[in-house]
N, C-alpha and C. Protein backbone atom coordinates (compact mmCIF):
# COMPACT_ATOMS: atom_id res chain seq x y z
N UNK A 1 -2.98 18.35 5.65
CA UNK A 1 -2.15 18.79 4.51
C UNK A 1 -2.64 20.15 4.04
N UNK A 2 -1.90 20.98 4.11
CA UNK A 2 -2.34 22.54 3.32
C UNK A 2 -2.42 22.74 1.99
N UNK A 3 -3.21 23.43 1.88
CA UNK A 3 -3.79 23.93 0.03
C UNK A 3 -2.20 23.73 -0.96
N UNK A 4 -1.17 24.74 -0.11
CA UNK A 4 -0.08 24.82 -0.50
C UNK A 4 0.66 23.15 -1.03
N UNK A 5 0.52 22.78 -0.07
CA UNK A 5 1.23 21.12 -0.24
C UNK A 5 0.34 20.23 -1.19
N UNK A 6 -0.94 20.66 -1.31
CA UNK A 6 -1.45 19.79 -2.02
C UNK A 6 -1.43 19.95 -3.40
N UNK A 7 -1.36 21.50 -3.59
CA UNK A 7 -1.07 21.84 -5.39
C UNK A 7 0.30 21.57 -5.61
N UNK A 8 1.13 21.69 -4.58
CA UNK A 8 2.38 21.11 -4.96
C UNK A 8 2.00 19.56 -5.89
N UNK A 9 1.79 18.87 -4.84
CA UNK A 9 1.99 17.54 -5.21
C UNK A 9 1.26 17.27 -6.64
N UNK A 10 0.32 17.89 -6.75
CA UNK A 10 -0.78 17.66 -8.27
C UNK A 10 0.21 18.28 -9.30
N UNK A 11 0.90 19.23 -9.14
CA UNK A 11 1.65 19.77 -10.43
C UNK A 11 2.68 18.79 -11.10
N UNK A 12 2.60 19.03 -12.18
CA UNK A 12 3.65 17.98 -12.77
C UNK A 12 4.89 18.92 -13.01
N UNK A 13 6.23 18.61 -12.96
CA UNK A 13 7.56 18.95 -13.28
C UNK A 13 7.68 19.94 -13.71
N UNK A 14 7.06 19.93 -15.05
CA UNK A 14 7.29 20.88 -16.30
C UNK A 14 6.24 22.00 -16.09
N UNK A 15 5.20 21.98 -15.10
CA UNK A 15 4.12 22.92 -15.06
C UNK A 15 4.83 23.60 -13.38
N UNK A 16 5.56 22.71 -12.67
CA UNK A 16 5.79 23.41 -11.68
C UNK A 16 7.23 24.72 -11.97
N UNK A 17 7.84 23.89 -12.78
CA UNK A 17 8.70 24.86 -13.50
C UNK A 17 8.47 26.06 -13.86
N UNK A 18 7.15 25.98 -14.69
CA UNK A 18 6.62 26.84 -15.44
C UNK A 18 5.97 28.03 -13.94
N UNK A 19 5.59 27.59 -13.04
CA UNK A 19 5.31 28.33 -12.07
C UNK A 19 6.45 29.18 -11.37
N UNK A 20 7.62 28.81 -11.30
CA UNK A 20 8.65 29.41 -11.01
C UNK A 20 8.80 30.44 -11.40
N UNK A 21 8.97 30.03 -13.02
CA UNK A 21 9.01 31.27 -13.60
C UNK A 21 8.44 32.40 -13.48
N UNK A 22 7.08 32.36 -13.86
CA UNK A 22 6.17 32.97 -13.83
C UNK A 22 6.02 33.65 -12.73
N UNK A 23 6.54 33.30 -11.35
CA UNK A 23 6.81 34.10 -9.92
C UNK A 23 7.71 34.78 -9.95
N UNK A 24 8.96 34.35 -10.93
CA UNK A 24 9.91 34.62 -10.23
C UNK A 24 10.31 35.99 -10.80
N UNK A 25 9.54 36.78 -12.46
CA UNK A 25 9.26 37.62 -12.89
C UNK A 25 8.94 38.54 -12.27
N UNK A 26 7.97 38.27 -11.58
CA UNK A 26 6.87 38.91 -10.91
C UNK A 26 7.83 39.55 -9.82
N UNK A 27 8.50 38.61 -9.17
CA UNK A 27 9.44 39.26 -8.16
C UNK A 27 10.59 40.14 -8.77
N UNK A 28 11.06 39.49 -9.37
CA UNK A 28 12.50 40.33 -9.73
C UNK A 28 11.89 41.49 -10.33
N UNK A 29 10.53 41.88 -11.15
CA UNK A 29 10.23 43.00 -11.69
C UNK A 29 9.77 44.12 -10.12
N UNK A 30 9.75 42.99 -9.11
CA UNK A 30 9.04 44.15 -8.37
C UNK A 30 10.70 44.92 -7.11
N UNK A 31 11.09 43.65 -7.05
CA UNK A 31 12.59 43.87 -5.85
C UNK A 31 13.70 44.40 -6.35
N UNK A 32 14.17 43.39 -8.28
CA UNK A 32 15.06 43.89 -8.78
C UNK A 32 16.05 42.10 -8.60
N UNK A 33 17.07 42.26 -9.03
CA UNK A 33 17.83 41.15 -9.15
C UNK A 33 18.34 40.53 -7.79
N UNK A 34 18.64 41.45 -6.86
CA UNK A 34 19.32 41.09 -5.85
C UNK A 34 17.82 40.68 -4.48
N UNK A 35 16.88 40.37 -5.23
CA UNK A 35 16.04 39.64 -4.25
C UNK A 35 16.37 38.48 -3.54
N UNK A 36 15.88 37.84 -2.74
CA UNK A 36 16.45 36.40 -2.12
C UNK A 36 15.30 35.87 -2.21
N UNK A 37 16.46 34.35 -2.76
CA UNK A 37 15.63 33.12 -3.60
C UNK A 37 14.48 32.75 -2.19
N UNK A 38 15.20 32.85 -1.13
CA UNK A 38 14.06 32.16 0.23
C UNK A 38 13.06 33.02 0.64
N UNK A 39 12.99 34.43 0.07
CA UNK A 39 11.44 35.25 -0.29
C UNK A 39 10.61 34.60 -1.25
N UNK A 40 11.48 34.60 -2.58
CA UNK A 40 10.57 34.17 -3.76
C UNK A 40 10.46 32.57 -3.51
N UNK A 41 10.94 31.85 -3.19
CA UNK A 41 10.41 29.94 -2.87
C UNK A 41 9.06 30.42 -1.68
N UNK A 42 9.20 31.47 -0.56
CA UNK A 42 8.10 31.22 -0.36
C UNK A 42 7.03 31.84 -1.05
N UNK A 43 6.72 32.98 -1.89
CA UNK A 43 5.80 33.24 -2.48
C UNK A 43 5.21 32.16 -3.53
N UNK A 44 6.24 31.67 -4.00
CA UNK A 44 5.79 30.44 -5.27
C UNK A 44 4.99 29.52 -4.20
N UNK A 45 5.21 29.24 -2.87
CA UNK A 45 4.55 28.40 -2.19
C UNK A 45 5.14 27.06 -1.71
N UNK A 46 6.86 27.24 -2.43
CA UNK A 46 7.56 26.17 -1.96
C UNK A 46 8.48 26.02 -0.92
N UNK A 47 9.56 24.97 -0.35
CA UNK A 47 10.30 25.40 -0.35
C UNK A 47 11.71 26.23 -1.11
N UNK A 48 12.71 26.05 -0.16
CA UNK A 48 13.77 27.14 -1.02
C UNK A 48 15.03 25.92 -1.66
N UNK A 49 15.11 24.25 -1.14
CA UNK A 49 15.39 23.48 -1.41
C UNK A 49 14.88 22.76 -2.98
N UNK A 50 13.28 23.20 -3.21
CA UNK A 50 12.88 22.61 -4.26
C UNK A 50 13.14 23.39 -5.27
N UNK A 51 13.03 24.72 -4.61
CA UNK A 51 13.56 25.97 -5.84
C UNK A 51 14.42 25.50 -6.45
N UNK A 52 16.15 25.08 -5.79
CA UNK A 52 17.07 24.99 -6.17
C UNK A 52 17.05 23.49 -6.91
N UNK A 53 16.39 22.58 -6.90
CA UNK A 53 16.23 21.44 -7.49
C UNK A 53 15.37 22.13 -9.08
N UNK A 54 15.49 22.37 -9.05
CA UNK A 54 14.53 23.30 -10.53
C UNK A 54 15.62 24.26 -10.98
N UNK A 55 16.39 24.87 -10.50
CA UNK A 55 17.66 26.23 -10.96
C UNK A 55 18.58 25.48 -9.83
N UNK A 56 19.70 25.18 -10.26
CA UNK A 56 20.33 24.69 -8.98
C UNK A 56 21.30 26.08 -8.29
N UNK A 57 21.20 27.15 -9.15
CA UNK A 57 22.21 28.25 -8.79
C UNK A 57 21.07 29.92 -9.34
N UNK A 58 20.91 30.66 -7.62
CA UNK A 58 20.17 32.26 -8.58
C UNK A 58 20.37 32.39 -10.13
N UNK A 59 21.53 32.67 -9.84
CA UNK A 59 22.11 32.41 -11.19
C UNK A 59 21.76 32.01 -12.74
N UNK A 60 21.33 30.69 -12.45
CA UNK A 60 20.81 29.80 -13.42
C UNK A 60 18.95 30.57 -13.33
N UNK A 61 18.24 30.48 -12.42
CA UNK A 61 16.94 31.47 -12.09
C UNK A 61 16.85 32.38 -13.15
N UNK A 62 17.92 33.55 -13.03
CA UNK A 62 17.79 34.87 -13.96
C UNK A 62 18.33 34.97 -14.96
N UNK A 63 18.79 33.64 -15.55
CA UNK A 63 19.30 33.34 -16.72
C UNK A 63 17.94 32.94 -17.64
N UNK A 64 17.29 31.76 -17.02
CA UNK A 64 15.87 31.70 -17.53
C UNK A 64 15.25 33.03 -17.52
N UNK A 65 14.91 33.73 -16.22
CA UNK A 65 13.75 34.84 -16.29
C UNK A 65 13.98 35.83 -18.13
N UNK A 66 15.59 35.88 -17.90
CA UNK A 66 16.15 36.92 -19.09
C UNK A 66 16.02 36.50 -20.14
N UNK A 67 16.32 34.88 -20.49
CA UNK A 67 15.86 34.33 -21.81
C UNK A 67 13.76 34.58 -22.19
N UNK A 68 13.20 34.56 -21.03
CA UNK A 68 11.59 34.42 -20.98
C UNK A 68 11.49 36.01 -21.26
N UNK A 69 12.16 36.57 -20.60
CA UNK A 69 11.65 38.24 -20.57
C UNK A 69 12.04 38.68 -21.98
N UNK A 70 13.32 38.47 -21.98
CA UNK A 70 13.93 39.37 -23.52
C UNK A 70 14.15 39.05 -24.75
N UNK A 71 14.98 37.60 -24.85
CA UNK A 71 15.36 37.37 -25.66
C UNK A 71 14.60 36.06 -26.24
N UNK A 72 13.63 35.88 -25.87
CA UNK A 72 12.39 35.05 -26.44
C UNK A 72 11.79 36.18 -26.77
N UNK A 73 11.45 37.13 -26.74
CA UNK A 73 10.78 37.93 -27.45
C UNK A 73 10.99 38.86 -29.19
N UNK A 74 12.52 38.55 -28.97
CA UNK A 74 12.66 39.31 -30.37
C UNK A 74 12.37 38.58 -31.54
N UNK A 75 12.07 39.35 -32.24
CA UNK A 75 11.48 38.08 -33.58
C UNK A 75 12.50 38.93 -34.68
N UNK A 76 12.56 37.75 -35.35
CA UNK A 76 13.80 37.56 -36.26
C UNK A 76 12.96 38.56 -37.90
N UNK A 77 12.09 38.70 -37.79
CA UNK A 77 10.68 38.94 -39.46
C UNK A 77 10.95 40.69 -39.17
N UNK A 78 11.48 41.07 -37.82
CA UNK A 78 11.50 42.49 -37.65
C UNK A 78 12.88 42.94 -38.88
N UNK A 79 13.84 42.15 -38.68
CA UNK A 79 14.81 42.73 -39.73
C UNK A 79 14.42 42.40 -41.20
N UNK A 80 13.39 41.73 -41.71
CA UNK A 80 12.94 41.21 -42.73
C UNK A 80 12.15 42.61 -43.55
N UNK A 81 11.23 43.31 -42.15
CA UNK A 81 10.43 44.29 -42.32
C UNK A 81 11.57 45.91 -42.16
N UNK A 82 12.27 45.48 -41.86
CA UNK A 82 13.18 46.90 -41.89
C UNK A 82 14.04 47.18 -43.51
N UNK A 83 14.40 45.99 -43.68
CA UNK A 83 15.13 45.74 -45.33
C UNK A 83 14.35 45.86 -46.62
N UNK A 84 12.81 45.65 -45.95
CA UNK A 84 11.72 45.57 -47.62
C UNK A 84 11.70 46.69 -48.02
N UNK A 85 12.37 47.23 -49.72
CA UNK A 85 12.30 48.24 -50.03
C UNK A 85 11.61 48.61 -50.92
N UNK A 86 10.53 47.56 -51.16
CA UNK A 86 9.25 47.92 -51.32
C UNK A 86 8.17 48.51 -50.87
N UNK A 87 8.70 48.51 -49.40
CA UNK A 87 7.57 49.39 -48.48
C UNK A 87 8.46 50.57 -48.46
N UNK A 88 7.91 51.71 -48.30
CA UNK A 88 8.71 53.11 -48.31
C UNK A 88 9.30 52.95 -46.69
N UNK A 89 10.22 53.56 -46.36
CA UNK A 89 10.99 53.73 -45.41
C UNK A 89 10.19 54.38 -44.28
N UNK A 90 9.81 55.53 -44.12
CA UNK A 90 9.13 55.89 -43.07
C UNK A 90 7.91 54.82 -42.43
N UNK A 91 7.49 54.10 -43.66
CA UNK A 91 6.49 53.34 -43.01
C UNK A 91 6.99 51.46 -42.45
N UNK A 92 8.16 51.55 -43.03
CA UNK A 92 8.83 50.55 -42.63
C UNK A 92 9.28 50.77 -40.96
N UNK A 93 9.59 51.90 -40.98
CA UNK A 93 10.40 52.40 -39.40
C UNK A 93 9.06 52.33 -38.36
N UNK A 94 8.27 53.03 -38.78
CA UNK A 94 7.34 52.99 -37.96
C UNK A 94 6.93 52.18 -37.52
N UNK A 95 6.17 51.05 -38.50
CA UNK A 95 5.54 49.77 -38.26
C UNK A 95 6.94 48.51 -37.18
N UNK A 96 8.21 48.67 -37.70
CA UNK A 96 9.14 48.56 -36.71
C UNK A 96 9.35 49.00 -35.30
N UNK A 97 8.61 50.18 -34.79
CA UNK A 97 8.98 50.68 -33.92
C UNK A 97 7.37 50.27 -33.12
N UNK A 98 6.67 49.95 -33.74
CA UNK A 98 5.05 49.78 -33.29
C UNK A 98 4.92 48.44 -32.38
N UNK A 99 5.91 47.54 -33.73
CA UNK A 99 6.28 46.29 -33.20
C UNK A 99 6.99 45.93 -32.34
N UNK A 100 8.00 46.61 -32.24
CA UNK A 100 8.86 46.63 -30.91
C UNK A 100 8.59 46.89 -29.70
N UNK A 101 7.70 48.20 -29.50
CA UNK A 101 7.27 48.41 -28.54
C UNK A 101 6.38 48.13 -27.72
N UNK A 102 5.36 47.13 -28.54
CA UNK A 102 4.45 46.52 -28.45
C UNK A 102 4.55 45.08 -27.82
N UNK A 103 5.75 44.68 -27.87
CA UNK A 103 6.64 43.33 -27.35
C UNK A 103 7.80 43.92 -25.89
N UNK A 104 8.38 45.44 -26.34
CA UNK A 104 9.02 45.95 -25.11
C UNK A 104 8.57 46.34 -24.32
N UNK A 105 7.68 47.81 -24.17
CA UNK A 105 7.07 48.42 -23.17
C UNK A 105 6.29 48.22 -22.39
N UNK A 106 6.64 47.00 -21.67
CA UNK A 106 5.57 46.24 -20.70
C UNK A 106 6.06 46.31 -19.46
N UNK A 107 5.58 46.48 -18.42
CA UNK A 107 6.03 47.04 -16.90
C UNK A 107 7.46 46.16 -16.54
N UNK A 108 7.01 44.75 -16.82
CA UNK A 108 7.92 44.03 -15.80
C UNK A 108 9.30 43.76 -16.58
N UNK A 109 8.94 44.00 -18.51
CA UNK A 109 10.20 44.21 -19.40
C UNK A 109 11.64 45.17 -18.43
N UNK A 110 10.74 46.61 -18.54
CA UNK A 110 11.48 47.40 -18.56
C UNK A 110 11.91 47.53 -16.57
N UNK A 111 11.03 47.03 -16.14
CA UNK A 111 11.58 47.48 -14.40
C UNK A 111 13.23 46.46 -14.56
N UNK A 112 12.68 45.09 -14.87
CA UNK A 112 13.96 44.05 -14.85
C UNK A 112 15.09 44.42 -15.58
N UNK A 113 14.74 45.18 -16.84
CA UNK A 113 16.05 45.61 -17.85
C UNK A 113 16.52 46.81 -16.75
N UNK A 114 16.04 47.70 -16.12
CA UNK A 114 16.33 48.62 -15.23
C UNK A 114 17.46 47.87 -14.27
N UNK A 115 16.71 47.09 -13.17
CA UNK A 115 17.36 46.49 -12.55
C UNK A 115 18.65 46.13 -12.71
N UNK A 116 18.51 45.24 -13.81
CA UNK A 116 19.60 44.66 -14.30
C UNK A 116 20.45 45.26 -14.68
N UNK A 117 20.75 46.56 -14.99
CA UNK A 117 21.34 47.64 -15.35
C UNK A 117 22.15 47.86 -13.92
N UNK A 118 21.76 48.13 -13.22
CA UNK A 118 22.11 48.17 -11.96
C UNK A 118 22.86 47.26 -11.14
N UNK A 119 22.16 45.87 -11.24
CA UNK A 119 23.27 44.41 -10.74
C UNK A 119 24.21 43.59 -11.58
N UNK A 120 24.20 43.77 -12.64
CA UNK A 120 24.59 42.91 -13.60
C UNK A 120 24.99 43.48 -15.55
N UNK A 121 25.80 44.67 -15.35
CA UNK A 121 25.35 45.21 -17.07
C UNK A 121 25.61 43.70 -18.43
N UNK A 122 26.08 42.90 -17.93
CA UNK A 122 26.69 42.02 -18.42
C UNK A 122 25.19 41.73 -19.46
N UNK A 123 23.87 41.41 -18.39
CA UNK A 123 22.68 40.93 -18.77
C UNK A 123 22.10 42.00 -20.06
N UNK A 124 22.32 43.19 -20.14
CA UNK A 124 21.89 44.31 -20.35
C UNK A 124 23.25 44.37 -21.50
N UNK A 125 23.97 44.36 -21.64
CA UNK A 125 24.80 43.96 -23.11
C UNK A 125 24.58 43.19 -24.17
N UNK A 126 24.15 42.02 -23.00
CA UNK A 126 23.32 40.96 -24.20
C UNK A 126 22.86 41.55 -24.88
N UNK A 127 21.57 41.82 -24.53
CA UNK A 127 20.59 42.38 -25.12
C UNK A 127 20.54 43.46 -25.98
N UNK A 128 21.41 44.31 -25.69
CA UNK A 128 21.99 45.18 -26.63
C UNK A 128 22.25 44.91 -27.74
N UNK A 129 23.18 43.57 -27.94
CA UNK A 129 23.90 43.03 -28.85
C UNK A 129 22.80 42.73 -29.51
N UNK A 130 21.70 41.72 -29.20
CA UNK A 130 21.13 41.44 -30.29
C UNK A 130 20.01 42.32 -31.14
N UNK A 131 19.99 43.91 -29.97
CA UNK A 131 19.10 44.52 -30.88
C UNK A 131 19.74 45.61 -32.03
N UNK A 132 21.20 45.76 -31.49
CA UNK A 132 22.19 46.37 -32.36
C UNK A 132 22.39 45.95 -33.71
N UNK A 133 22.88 44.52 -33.36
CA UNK A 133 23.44 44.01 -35.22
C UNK A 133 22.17 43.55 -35.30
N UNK A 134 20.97 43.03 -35.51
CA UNK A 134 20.04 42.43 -36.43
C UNK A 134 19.32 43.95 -36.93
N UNK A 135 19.37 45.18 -35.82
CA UNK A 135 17.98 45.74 -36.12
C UNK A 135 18.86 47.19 -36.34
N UNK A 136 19.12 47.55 -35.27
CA UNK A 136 19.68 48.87 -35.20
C UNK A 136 20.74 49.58 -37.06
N UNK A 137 21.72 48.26 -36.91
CA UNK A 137 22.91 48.66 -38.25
C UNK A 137 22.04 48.47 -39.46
N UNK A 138 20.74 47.51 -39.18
CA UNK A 138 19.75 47.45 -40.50
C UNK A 138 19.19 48.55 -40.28
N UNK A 139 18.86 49.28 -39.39
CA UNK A 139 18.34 50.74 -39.96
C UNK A 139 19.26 51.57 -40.46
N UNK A 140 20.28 51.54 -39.76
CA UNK A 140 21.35 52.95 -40.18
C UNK A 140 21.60 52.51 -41.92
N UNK A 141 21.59 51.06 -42.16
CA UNK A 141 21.86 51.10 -43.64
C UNK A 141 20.99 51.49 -44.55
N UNK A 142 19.48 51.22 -44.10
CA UNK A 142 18.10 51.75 -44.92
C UNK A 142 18.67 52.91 -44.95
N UNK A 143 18.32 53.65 -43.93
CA UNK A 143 18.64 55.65 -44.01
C UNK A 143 19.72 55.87 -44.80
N UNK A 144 20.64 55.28 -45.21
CA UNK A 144 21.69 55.93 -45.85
C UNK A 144 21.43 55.41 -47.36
N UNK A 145 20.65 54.24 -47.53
CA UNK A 145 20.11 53.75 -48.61
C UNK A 145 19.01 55.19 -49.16
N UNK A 146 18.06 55.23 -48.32
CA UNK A 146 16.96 56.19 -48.92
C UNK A 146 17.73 57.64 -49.09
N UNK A 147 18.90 57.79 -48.64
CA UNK A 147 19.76 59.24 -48.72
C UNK A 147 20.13 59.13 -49.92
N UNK A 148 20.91 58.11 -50.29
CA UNK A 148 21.98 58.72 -51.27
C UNK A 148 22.34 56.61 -51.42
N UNK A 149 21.15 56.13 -52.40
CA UNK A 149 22.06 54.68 -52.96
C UNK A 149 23.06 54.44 -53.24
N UNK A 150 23.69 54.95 -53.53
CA UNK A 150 25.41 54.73 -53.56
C UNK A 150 26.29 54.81 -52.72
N UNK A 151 25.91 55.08 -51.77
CA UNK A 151 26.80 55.03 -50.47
C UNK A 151 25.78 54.24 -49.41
N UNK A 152 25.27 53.02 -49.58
CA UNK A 152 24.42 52.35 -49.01
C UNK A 152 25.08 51.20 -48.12
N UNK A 153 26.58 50.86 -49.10
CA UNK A 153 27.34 49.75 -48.75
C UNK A 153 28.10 50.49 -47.68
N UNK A 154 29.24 49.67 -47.10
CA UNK A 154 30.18 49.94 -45.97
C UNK A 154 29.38 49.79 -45.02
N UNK A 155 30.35 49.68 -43.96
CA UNK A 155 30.44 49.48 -42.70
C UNK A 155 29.51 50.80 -42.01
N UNK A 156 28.76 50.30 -40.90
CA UNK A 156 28.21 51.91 -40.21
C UNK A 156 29.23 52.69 -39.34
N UNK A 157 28.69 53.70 -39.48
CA UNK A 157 30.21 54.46 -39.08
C UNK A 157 29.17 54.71 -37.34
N UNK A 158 30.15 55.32 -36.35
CA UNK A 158 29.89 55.69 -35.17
C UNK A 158 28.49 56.88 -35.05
N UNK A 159 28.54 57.58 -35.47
CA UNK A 159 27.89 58.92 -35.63
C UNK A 159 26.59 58.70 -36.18
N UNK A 160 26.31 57.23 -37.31
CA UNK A 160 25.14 56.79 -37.58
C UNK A 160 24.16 55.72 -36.74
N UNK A 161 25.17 54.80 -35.96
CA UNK A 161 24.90 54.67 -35.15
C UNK A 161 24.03 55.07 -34.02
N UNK A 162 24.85 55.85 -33.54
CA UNK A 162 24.27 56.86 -32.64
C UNK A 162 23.44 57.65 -32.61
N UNK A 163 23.10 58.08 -33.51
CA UNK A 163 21.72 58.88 -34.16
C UNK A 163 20.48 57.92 -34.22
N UNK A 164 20.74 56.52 -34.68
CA UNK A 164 19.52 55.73 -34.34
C UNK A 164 19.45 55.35 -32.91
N UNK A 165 20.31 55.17 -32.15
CA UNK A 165 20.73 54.53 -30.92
C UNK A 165 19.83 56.00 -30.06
N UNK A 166 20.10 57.30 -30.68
CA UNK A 166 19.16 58.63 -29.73
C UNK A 166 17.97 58.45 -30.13
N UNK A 167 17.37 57.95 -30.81
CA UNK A 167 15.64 57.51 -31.65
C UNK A 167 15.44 56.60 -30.51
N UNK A 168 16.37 55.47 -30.58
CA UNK A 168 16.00 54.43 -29.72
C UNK A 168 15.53 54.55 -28.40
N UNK A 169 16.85 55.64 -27.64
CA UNK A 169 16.91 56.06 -26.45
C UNK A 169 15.36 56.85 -25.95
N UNK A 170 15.31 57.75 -27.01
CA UNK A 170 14.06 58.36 -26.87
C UNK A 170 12.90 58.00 -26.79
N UNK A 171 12.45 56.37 -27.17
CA UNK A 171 11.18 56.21 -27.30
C UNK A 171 11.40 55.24 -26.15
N UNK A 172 12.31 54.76 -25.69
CA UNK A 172 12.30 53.65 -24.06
C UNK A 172 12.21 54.54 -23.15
N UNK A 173 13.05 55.85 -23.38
CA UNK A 173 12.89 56.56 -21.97
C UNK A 173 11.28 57.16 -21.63
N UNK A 174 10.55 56.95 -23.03
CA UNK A 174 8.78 57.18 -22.83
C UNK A 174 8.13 55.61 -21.87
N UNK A 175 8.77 55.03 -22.17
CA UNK A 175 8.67 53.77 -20.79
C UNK A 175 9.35 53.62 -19.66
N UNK A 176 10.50 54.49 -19.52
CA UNK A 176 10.61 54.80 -18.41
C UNK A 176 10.01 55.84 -17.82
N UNK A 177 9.33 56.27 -18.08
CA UNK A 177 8.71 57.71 -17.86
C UNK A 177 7.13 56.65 -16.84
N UNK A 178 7.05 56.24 -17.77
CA UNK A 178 5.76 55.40 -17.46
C UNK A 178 5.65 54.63 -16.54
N UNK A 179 6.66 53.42 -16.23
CA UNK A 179 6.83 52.57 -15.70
C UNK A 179 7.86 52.38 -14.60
N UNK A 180 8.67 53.25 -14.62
CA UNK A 180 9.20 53.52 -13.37
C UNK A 180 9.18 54.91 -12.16
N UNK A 181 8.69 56.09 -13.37
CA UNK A 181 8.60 57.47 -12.50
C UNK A 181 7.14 57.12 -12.38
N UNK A 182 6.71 56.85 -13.14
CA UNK A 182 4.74 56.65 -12.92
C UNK A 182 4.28 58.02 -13.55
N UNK A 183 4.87 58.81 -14.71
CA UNK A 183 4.33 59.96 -14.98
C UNK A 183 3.20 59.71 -15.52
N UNK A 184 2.14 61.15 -15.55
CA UNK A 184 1.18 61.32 -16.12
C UNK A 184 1.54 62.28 -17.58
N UNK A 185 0.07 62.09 -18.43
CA UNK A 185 0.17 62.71 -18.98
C UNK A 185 0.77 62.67 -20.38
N UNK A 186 1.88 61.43 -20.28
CA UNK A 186 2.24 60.64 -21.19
C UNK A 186 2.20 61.51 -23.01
N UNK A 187 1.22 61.66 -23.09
CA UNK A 187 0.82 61.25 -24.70
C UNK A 187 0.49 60.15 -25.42
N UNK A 188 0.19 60.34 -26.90
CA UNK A 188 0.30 58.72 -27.42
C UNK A 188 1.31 58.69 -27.61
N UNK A 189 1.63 57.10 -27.35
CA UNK A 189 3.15 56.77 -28.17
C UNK A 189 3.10 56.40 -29.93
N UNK A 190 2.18 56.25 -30.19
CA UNK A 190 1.79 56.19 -31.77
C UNK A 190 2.54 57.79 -32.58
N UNK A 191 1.56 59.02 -31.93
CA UNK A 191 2.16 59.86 -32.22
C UNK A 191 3.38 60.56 -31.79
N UNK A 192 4.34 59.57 -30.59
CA UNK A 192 5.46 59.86 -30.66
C UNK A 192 6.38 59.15 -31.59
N UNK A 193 6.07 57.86 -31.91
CA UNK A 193 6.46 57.01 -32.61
C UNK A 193 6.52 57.50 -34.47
N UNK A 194 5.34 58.27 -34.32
CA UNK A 194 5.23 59.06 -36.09
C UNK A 194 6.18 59.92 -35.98
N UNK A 195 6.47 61.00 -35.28
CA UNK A 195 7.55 61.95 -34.99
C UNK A 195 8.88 61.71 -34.79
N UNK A 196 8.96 60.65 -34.14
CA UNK A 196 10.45 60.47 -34.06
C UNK A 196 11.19 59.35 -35.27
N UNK A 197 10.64 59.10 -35.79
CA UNK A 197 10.61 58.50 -37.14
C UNK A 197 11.03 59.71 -37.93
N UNK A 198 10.19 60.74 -38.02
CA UNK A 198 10.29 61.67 -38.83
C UNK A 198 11.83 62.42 -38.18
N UNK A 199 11.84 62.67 -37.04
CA UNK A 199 13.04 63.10 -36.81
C UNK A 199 14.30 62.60 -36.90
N UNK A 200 14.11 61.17 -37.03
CA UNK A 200 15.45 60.11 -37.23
C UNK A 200 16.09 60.13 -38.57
N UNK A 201 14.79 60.68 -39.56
CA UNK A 201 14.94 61.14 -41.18
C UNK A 201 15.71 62.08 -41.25
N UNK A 202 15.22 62.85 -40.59
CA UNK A 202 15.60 64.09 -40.85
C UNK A 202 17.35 64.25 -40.23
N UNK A 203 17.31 63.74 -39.15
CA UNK A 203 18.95 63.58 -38.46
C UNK A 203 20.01 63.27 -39.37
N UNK A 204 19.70 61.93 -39.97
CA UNK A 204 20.12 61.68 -41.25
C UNK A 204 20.57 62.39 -42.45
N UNK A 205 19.47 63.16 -43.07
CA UNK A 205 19.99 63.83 -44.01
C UNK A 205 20.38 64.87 -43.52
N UNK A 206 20.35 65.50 -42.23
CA UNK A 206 21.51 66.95 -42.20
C UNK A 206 22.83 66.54 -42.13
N UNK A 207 23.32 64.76 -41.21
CA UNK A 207 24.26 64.41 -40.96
C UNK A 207 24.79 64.35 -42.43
N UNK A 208 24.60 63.74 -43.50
CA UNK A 208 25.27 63.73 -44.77
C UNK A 208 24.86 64.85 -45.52
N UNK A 209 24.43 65.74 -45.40
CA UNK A 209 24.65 67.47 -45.72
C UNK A 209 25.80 67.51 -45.43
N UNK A 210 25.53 67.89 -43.92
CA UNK A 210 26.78 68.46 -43.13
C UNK A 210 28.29 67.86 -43.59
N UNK A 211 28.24 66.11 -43.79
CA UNK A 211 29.79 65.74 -44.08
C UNK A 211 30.05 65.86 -45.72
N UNK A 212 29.29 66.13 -46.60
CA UNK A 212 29.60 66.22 -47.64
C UNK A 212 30.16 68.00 -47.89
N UNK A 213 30.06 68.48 -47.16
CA UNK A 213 30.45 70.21 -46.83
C UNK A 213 32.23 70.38 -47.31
């Protein structure tokens, strides 16, 4: 009996499951989505029959990996900490953006959100969605709060949006920089994270300069 067959048999259900996973990350962060399940069953050490007795469809596979990778990760206390307007705003954003990135910018996060971009945008909408309405429209409303309180209410318009959505853009593409080109040289992201905070302020109040003109 081989090493392989024998840790099979000692694992229980819920721990062999848990091994799947945990491979199957590992792969899709390194191949991308369109890997084949009968590579990754043999790296896990199984067959490609037991795989499918555990996920009965790829499908069902990268549905878990995406719930484990992404959307188990967002925590709900981040929009809690974006709304306290007891903490001053710049230090609210920041400590938001510290936290985020600190849960996002991890190799196998961003290769798979890559990927997935590529096989599937469907996966990559999700995710969008939930960082848009809990986090994103709660910032655009702070900034227009710390601008001008009276125009705090309404709907976010496109243009405010988008101005946090280029903050956003800007501090992932410092993980793509990292984690998929392999650049050097980097910087801190702390002190990109202080700056672009400051610049997201500042975007803000020229944008309602400019439309009050």
């Amino acid at each position: 009996m081989s090493e392989n067959t024998a840790v099979r048999k000692r694992l229980a259900p819920a721990d062999r499951e848990r091994m799947i996973i945990d491979v199957a990350i590992e792969y899709f962060a390194e191949v991308g989505l369109s890997g084949d399940t009968r590579e990754l069953a043999k790296r896990i050490g199984i067959t490609q029959p037991l795989l499918y007795r555990y996920f009965p469809t790829k499908e069902d596979l990268i549905e878990e990996v995406f719930n484990e990778v992404y959307l188990a990760r967002v925590q709900p206390d981040w929009a809690n900490l974006i709304i306290d307007r007891d903490i001053p705003l710049r230090d609210r954003l920041i400590d938001f953006a510290h936290k985020y990135t600190k849960i996002t910018f991890q190799e196998k996060w961003i290769r798979i959100y890559a990927h997935a971009g590529l096989k599937d945008a469907k996966l990559n909408q999700r995710y969008i969605k939930t960082v848009t309405e809990p986090f994103l429209k709660k910032i655009c409303g702070e900034l227009r709060h710390h601008i001008d309180p009276e125009a705090s209410h309404g709907r976010v318009n496109a243009t405010e949006l988008n101005l946090v959505w280029i903050w956003h853009g800007g501090l992932y593409y410092w993980a793509i920089r990292k984690y998929i080109y392999h650049a050097k040289n980097l910087g801190s992201l702390t002190d990109l994270i202080n700056h672009s905070v400051d610049g997201l302020i500042g975007s803000f109040e020229s944008y309602y300069k400019s439309s009050k003109k």
